[in-house]
C-alpha atoms as a PDB file:
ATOM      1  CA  UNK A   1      49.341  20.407  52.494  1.00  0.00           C
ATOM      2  CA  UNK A   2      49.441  24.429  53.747  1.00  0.00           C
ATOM      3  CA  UNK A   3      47.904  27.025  52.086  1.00  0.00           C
ATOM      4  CA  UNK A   4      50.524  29.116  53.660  1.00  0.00           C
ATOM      5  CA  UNK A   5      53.038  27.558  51.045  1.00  0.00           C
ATOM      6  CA  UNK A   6      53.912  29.851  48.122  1.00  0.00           C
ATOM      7  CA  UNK A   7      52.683  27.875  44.878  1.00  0.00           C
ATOM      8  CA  UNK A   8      55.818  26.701  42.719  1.00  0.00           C
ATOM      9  CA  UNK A   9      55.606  26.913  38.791  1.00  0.00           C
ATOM     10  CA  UNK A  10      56.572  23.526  37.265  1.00  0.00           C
ATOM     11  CA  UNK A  11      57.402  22.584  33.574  1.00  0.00           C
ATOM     12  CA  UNK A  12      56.890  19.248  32.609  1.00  0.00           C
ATOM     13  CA  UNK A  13      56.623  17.134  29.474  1.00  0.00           C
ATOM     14  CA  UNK A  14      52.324  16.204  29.123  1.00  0.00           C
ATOM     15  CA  UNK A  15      53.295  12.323  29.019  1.00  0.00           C
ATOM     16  CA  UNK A  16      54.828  13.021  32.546  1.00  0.00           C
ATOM     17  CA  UNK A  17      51.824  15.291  33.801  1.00  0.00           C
ATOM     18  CA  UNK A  18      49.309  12.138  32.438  1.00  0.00           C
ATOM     19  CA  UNK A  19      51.290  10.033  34.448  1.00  0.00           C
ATOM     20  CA  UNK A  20      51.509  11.597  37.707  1.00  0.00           C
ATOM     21  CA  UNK A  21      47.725  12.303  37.081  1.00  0.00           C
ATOM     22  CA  UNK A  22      47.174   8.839  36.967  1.00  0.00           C
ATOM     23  CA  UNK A  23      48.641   7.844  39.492  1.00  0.00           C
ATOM     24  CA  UNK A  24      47.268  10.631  42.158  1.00  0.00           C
ATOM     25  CA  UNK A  25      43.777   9.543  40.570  1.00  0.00           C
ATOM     26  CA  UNK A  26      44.685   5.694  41.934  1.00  0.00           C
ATOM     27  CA  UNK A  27      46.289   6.846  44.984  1.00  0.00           C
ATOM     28  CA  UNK A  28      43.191   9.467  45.755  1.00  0.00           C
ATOM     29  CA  UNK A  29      45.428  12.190  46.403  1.00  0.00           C
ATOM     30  CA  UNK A  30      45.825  15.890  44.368  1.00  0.00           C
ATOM     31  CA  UNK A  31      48.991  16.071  41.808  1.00  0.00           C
ATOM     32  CA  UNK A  32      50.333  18.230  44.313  1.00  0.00           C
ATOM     33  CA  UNK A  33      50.362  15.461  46.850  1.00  0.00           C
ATOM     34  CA  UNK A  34      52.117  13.153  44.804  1.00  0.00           C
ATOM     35  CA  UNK A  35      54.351  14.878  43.734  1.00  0.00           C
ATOM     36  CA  UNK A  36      55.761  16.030  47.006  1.00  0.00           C
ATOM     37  CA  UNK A  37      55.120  12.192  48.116  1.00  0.00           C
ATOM     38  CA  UNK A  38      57.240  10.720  45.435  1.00  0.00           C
ATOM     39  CA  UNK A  39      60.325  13.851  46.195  1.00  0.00           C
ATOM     40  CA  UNK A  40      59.996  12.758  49.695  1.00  0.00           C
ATOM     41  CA  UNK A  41      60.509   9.669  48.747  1.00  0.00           C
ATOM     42  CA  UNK A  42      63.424   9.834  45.920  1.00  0.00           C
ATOM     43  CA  UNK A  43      65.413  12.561  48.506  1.00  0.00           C
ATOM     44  CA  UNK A  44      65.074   9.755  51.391  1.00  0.00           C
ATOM     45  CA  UNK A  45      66.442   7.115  48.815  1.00  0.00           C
ATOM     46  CA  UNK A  46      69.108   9.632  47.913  1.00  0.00           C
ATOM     47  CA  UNK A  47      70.284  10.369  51.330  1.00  0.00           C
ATOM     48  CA  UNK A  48      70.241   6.306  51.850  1.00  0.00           C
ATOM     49  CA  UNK A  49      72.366   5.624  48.728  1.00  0.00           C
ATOM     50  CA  UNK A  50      74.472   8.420  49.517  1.00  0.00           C
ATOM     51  CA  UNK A  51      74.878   7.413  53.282  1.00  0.00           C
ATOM     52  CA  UNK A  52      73.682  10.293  54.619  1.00  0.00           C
ATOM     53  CA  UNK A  53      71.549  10.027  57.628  1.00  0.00           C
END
């Protein structure tokens, strides 16, 4: 991930921030990556469902 990407303030609920936590922990990757991993991810399905290409 850049450095040369402005940081983005994000609210979440703490049962939500646990989770992703524990799942970057398993994955060996920072919050940050998983989080932009799993919106990659749930855009691509979106564009899919919606038949975009």
């Amino acid at each position: 991930m850049s450095r040369e990407i402005p940081p983005f303030g994000l609210r979440m609920p703490d049962n939500l921030k646990q989770g992703l936590k524990r799942l970057a922990e398993e994955r060996r990757r920072s919050m940050n990556a998983q989080i932009v991993t799993m919106l990659e991810s749930g855009l691509a399905a979106e564009k899919v469902a919606s038949g975009q290409n």
